[in-house]
C-alpha atoms as a PDB file:
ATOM      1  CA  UNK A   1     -43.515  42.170 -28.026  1.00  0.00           C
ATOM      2  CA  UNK A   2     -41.341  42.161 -24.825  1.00  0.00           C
ATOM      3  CA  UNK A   3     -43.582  41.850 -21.553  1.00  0.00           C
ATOM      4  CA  UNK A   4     -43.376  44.250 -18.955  1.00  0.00           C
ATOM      5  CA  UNK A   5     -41.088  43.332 -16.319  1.00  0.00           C
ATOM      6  CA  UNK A   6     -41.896  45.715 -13.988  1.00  0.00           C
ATOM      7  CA  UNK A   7     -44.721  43.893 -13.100  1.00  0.00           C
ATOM      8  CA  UNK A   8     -43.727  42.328  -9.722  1.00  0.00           C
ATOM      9  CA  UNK A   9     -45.769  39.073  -9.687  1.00  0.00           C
ATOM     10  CA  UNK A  10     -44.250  35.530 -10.901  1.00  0.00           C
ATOM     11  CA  UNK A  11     -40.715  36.277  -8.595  1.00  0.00           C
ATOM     12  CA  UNK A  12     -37.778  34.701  -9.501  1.00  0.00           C
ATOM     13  CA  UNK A  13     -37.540  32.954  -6.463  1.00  0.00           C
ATOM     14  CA  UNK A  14     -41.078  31.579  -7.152  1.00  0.00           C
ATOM     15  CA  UNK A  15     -39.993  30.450 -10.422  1.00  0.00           C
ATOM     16  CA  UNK A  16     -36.325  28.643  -9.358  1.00  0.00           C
ATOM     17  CA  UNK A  17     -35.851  25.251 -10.863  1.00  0.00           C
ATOM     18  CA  UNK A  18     -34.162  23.579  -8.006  1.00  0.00           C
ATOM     19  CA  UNK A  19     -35.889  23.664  -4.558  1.00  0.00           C
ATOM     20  CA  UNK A  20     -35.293  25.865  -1.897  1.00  0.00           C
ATOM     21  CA  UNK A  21     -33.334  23.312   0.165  1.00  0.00           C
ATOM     22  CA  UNK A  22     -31.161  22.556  -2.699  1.00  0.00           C
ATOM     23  CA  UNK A  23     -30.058  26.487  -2.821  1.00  0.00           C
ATOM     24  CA  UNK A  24     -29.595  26.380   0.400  1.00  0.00           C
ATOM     25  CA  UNK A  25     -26.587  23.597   0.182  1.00  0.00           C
ATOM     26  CA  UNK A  26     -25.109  25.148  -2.060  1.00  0.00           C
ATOM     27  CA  UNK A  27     -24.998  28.067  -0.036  1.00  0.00           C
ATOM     28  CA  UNK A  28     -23.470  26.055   2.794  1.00  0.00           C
ATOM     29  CA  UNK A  29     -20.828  24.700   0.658  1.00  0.00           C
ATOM     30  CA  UNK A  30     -20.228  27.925  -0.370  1.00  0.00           C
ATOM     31  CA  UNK A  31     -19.990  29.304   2.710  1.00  0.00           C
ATOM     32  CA  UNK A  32     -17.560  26.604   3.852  1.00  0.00           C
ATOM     33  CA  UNK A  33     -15.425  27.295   0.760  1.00  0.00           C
ATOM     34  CA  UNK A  34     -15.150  30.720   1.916  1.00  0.00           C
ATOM     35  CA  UNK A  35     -13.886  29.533   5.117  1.00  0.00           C
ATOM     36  CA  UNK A  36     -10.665  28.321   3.057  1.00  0.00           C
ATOM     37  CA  UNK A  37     -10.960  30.936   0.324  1.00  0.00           C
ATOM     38  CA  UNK A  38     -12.391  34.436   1.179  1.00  0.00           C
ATOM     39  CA  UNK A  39     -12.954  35.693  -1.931  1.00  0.00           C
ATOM     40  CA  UNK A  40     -15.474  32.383  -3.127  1.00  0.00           C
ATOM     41  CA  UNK A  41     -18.917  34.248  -4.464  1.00  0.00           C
ATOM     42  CA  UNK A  42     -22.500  33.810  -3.411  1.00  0.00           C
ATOM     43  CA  UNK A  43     -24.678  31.512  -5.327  1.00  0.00           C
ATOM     44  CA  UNK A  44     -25.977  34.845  -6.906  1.00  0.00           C
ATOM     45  CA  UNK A  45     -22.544  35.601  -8.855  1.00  0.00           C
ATOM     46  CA  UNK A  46     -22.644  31.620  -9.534  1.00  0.00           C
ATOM     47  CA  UNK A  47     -25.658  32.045 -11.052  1.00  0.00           C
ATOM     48  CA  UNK A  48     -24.897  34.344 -13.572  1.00  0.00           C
ATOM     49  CA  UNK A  49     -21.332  32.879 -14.162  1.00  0.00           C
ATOM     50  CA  UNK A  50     -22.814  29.490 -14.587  1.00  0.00           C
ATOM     51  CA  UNK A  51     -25.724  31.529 -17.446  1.00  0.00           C
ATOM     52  CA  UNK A  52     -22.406  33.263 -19.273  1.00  0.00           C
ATOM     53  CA  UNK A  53     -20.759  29.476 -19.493  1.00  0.00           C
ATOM     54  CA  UNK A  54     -23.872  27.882 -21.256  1.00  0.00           C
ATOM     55  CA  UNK A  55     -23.725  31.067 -23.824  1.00  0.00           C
ATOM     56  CA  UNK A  56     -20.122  30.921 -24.397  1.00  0.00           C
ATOM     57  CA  UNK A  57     -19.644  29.598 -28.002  1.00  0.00           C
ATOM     58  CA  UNK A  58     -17.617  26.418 -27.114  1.00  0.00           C
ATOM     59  CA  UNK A  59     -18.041  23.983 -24.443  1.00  0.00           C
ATOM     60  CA  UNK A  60     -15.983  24.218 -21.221  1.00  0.00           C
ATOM     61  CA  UNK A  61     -14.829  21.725 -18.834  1.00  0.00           C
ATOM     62  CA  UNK A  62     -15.831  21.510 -15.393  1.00  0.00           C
ATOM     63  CA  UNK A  63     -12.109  21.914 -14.181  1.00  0.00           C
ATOM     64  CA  UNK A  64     -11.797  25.198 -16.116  1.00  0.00           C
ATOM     65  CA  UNK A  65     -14.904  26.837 -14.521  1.00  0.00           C
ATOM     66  CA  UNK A  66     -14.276  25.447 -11.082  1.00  0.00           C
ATOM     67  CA  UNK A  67     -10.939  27.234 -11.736  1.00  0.00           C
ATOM     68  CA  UNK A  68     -12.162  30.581 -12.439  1.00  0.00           C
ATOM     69  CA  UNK A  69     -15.294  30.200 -10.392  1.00  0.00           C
ATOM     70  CA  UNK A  70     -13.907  29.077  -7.045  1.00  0.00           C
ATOM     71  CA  UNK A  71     -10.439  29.804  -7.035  1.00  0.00           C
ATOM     72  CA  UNK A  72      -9.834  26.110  -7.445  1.00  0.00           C
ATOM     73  CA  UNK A  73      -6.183  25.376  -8.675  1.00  0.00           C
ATOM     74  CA  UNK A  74      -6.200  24.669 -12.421  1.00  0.00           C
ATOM     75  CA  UNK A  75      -5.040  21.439 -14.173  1.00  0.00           C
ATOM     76  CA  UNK A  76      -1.420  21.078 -13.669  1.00  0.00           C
ATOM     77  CA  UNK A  77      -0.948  23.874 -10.926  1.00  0.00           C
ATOM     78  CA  UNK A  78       0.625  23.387  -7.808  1.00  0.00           C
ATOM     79  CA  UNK A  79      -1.917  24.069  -4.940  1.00  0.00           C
ATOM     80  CA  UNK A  80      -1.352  27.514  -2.930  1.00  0.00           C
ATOM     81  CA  UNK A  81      -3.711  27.462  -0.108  1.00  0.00           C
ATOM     82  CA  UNK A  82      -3.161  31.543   0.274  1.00  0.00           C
ATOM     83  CA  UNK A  83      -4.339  31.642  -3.332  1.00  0.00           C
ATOM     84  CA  UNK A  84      -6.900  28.859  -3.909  1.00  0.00           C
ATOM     85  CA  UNK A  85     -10.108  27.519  -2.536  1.00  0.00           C
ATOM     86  CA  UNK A  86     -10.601  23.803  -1.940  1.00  0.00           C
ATOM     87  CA  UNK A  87     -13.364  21.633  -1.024  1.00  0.00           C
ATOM     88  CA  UNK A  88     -13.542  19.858   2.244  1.00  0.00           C
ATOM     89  CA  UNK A  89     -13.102  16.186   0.426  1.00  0.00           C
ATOM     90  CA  UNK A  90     -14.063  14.430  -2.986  1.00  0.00           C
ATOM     91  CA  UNK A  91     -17.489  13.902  -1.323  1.00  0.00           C
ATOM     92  CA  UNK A  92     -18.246  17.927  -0.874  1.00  0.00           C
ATOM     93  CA  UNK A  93     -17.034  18.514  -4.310  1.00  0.00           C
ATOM     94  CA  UNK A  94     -19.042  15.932  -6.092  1.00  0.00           C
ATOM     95  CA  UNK A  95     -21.909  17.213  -4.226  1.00  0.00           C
ATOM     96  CA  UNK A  96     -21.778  20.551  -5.358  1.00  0.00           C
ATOM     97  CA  UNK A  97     -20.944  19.206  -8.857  1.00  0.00           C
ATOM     98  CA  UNK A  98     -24.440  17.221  -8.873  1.00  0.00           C
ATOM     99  CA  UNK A  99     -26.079  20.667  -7.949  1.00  0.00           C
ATOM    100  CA  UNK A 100     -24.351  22.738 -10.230  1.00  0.00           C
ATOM    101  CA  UNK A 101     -24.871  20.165 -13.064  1.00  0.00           C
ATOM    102  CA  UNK A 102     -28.587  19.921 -12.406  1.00  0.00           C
ATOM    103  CA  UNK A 103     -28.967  23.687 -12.385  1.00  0.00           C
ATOM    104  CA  UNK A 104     -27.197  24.275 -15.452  1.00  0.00           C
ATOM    105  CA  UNK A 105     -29.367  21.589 -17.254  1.00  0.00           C
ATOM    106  CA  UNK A 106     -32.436  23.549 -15.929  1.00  0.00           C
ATOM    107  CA  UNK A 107     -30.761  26.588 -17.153  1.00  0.00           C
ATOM    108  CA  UNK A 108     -29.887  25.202 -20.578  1.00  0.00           C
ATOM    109  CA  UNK A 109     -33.550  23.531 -21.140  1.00  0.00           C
ATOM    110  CA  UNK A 110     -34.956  27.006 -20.213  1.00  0.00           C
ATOM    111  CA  UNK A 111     -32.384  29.019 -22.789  1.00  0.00           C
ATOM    112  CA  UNK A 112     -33.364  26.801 -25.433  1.00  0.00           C
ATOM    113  CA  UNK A 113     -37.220  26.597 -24.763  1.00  0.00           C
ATOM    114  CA  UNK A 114     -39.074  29.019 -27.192  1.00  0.00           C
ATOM    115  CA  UNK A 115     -40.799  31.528 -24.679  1.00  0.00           C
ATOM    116  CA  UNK A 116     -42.021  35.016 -25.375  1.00  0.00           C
ATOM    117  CA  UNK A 117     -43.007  35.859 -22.487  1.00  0.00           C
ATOM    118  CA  UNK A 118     -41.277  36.187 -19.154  1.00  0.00           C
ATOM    119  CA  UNK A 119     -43.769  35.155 -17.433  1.00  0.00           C
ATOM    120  CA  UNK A 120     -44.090  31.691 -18.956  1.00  0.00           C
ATOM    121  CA  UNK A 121     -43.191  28.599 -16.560  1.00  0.00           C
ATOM    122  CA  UNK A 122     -40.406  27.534 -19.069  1.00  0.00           C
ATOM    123  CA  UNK A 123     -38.678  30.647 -19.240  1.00  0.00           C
ATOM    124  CA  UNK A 124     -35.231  31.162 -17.796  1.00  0.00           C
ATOM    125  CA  UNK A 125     -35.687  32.937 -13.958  1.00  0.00           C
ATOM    126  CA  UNK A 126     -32.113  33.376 -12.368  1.00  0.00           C
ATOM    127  CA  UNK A 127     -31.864  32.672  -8.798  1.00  0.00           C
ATOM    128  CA  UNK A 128     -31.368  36.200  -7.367  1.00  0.00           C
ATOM    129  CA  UNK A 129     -32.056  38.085  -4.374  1.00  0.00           C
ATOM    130  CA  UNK A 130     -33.265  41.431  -3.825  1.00  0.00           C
ATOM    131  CA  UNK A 131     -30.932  42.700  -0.789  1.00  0.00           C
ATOM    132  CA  UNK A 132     -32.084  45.996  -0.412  1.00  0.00           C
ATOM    133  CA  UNK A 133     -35.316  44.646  -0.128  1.00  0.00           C
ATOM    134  CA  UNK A 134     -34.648  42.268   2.662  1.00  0.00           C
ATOM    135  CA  UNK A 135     -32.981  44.820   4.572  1.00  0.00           C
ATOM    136  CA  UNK A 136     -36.070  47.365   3.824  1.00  0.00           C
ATOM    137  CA  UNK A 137     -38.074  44.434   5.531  1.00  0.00           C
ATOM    138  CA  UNK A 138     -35.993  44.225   8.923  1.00  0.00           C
ATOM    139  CA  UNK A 139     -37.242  45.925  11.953  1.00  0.00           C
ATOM    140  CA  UNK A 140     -35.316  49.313  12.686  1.00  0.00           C
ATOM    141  CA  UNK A 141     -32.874  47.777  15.117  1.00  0.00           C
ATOM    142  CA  UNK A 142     -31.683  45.602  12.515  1.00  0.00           C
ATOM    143  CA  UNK A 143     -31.410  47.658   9.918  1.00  0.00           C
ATOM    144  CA  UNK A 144     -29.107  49.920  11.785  1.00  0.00           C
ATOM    145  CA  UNK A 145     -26.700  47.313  11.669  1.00  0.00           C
ATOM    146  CA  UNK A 146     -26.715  47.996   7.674  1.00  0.00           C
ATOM    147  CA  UNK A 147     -26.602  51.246   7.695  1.00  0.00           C
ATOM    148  CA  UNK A 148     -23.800  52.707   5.665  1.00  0.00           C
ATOM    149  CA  UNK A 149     -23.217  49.349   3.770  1.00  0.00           C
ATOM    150  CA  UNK A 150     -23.316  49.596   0.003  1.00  0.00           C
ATOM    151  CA  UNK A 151     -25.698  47.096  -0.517  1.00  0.00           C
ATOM    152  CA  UNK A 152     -26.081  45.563  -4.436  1.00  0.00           C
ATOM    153  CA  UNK A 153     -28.801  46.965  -6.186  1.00  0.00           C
ATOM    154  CA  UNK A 154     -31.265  43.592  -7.537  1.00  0.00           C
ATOM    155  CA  UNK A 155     -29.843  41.437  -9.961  1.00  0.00           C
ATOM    156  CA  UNK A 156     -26.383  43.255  -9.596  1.00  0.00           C
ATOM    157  CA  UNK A 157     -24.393  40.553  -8.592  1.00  0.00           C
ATOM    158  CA  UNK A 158     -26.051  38.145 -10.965  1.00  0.00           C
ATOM    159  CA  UNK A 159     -24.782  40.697 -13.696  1.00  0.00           C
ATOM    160  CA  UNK A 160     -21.647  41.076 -12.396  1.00  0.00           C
ATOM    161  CA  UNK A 161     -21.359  37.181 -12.160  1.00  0.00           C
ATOM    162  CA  UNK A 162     -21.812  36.621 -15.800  1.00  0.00           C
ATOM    163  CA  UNK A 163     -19.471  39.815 -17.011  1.00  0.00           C
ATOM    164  CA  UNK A 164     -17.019  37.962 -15.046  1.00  0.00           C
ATOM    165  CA  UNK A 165     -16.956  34.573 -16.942  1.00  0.00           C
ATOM    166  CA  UNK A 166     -17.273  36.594 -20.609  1.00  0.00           C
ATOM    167  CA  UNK A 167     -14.006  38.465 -18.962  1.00  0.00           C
ATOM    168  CA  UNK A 168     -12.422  35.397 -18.367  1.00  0.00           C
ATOM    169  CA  UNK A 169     -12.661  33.883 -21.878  1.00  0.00           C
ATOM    170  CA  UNK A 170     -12.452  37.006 -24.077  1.00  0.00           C
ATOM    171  CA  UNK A 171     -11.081  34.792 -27.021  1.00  0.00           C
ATOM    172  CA  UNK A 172     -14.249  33.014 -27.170  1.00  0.00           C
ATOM    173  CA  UNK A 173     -16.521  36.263 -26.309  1.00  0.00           C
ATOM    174  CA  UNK A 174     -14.667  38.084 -29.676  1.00  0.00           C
ATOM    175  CA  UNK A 175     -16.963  39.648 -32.056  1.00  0.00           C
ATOM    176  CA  UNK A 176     -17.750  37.910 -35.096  1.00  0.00           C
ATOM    177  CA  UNK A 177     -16.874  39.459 -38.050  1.00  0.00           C
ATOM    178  CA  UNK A 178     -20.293  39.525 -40.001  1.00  0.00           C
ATOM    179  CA  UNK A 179     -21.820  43.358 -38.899  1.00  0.00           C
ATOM    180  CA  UNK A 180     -25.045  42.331 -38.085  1.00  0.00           C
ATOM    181  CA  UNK A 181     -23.704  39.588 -36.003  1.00  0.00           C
ATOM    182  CA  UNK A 182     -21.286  41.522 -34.068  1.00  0.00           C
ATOM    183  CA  UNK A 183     -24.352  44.288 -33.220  1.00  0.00           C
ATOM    184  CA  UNK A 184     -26.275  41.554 -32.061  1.00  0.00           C
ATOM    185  CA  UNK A 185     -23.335  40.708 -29.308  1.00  0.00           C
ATOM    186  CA  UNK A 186     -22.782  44.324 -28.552  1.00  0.00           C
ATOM    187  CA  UNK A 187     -26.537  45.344 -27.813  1.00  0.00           C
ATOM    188  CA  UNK A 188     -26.699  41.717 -25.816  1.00  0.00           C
ATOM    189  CA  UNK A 189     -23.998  42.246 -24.044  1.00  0.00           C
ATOM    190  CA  UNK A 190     -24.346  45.975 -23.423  1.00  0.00           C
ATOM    191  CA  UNK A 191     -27.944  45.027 -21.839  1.00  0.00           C
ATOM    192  CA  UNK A 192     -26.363  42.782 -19.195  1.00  0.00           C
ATOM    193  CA  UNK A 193     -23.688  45.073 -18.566  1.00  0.00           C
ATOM    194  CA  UNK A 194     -26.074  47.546 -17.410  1.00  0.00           C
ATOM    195  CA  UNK A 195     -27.866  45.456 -14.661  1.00  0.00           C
ATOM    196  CA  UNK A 196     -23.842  45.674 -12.984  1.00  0.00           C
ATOM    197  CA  UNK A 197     -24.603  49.378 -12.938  1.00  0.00           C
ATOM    198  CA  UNK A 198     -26.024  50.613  -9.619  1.00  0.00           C
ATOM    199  CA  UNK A 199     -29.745  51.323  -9.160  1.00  0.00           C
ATOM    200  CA  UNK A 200     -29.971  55.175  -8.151  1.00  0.00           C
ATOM    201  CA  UNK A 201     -33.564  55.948  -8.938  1.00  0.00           C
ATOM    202  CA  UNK A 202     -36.450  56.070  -5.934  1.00  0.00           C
ATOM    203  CA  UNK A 203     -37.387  52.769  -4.864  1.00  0.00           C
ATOM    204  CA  UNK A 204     -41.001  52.108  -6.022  1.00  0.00           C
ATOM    205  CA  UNK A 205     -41.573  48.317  -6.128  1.00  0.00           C
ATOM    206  CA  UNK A 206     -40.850  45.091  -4.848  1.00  0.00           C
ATOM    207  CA  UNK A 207     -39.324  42.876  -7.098  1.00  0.00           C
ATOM    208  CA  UNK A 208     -39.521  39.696  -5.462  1.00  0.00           C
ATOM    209  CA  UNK A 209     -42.809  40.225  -3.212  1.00  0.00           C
ATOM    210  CA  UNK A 210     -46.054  41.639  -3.843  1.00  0.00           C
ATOM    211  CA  UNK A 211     -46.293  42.687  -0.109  1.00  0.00           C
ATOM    212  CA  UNK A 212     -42.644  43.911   0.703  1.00  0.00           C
ATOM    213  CA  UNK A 213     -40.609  47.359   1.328  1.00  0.00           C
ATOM    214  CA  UNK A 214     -40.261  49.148  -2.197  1.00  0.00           C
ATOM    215  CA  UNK A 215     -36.383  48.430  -3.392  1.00  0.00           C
ATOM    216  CA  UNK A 216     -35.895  48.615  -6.764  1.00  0.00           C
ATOM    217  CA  UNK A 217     -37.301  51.119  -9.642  1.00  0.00           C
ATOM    218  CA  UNK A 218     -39.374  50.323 -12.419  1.00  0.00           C
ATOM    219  CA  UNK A 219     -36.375  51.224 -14.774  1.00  0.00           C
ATOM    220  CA  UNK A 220     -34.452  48.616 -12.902  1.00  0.00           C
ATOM    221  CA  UNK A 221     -36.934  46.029 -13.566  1.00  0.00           C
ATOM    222  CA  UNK A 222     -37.543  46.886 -17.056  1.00  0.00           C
ATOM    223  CA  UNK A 223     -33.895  46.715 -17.558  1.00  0.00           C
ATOM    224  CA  UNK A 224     -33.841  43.380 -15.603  1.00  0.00           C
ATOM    225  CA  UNK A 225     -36.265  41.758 -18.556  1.00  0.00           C
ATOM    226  CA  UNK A 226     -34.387  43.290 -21.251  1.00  0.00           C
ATOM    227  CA  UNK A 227     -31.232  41.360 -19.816  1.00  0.00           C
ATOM    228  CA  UNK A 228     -32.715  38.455 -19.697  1.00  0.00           C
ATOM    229  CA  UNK A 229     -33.666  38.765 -22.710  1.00  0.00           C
ATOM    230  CA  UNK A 230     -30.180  39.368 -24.131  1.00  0.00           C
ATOM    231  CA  UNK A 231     -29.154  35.787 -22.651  1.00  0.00           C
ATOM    232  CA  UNK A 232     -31.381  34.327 -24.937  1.00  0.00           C
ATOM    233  CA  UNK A 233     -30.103  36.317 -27.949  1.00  0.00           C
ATOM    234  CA  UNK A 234     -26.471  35.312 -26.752  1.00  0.00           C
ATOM    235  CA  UNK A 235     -27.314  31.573 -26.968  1.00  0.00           C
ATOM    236  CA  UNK A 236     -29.118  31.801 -30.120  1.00  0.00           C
ATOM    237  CA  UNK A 237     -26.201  33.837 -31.281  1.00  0.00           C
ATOM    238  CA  UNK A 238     -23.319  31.131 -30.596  1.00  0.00           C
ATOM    239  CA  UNK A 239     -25.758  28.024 -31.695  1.00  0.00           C
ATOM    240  CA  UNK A 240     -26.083  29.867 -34.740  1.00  0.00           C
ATOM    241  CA  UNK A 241     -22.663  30.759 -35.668  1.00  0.00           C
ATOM    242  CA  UNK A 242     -21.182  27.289 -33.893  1.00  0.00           C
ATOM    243  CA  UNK A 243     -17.549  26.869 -32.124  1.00  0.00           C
ATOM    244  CA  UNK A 244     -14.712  29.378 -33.324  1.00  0.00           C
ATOM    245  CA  UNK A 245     -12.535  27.666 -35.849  1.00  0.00           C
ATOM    246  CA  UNK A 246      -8.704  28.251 -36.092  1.00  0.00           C
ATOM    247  CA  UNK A 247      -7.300  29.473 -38.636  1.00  0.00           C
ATOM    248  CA  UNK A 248      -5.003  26.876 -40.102  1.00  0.00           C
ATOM    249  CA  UNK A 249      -1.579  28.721 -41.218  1.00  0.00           C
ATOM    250  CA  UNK A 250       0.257  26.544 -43.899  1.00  0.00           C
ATOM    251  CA  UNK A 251       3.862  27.087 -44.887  1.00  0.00           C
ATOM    252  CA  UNK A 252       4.643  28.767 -48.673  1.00  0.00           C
ATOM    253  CA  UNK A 253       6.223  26.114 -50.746  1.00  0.00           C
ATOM    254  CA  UNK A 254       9.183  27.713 -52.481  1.00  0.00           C
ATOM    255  CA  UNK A 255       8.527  26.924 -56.460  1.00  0.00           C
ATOM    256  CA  UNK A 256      10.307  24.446 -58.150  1.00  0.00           C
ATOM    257  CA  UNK A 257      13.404  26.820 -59.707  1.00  0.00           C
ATOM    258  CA  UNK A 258      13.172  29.004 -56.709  1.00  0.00           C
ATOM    259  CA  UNK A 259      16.988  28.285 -54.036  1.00  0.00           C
ATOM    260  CA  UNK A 260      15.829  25.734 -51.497  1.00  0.00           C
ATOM    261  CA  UNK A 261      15.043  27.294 -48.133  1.00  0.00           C
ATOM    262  CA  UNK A 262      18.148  24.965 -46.663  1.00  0.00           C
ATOM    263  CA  UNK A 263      21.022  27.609 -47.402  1.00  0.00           C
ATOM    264  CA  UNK A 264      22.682  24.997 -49.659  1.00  0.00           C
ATOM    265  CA  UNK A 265      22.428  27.313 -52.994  1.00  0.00           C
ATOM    266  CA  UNK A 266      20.770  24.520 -55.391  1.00  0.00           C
ATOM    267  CA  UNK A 267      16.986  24.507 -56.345  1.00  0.00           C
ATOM    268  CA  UNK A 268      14.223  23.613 -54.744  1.00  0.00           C
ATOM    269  CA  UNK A 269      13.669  20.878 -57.029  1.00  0.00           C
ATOM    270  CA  UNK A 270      17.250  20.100 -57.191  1.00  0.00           C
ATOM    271  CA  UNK A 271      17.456  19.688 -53.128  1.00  0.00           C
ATOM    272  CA  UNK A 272      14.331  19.113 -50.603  1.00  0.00           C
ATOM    273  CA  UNK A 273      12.038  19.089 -53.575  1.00  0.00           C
ATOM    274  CA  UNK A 274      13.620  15.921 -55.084  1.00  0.00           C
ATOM    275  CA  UNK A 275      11.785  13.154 -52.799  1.00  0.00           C
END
């Protein structure tokens, strides 16, 4: 049985892999990305991205998902600075690799770890942040500088992060063809696509924080587990069924007495089929 994840104790931020001060870099390289490239994510879309790139069915290099990711310029391409994102110098970007390679081993140990409950230490907790919360949290003055914002409903962006990456490999994301298979990608899939859907019921707890402002419904949390859930079915799914294979087209071979494919009005065997 599924636990209950509207339960609000045993955070996600409690239960991050890498330390606080590690996030935090990130952040700050991040944020100095976005100084070159405006439309670089937060960690929070990164998160989920870097969660739909361990469950896609093949492997994929580090140059392809820094290209998608961060707006990096891909193998080959000429670099645009009004339409990619750079790092500062080798240094930055083999820092952030180190972090981002760490993480996803964390990720990939928890994925893989046999949990059945959400609450166990092993079990996969994305890095997320509850928004709505924090500005539920800020005294009055502050929040009026908020007010009229949309603000992303919790886990949103972490959703919307990993939609992004199955969007940007849809050959490898393509439903297999056994039935039971392919409803086990649609109801996985279908689960994480609803955590990029807005949260419009009252607020009633605090997902991230015992003692703070009610943010998110009960629904939302629910749904939250039941996403998190479908990660795990989408990795099982793509271990089980291993890398896509081509199809391997080969040529008809005309027969024997059939006219040679040349144009030159003798048999096959009489022509190219001789050697």
């Amino acid at each position: 049985m599924k636990p209950d994840a509207s339960k609000p104790s045993n955070t996600a931020a409690d239960q991050a892999f890498l330390e606080v001060e590690a996030f935090d870099e990130l952040d700050a390289i991040l944020d100095d990305l976005r100084l070159r490239y405006d439309e670089t994510p937060q960690w929070e879309f990164c998160e989920g991205f870097m969660a739909a790139v361990i469950c896609t069915r093949r492997p994929l290099a580090d140059d392809d998902v820094l290209s998608a990711l961060l707006g990096l310029p891909a193998s080959g391409e000429v670099f645009n600075h009004e339409e990619h994102g750079s790092f500062t110098d080798d240094a930055q970007r083999a820092r952030f690799m180190a972090l981002w390679n760490q993480r996803r081993a964390e990720v990939s140990t928890a994925l893989d770890s046999e949990v059945d409950s959400l609450e166990d230490d092993r079990c996969y907790h994305p890095e997320v942040m509850d928004v709505r919360g924090a500005v539920a949290d800020m005294p009055p003055e502050e929040q009026a500088g908020f007010k009229g914002e949309d603000l992303p409903a919790f886990a949103q962006v972490w959703a919307l992060g990993f939609m992004f990456a199955v969007e940007c490999w849809p050959d490898e994301w393509t439903a297999p063809r056994d039935k039971d298979a392919a409803k086990w990608l649609d109801d996985a899939l279908q689960a994480v696509v609803a955590m990029t859907e807005d949260d419009t019921a009252a607020p009633e707890v605090s997902p991230l924080s015992e003692e703070g402002a009610p943010s998110t419904s009960i629904d939302r949390l629910n749904a939250f587990g039941e996403a998190i859930w479908a990660v795990y079915d989408l990795r099982e799914l793509w271990k089980t069924l291993g890398p896509k294979v081509e199809t391997v087209r080969v040529e008809a071979t005309p027969g024997r007495n059939d006219l040679c494919h040349c144009g030159s009005g003798k048999k096959y065997k009489k022509c190219h089929g001789a050697n």
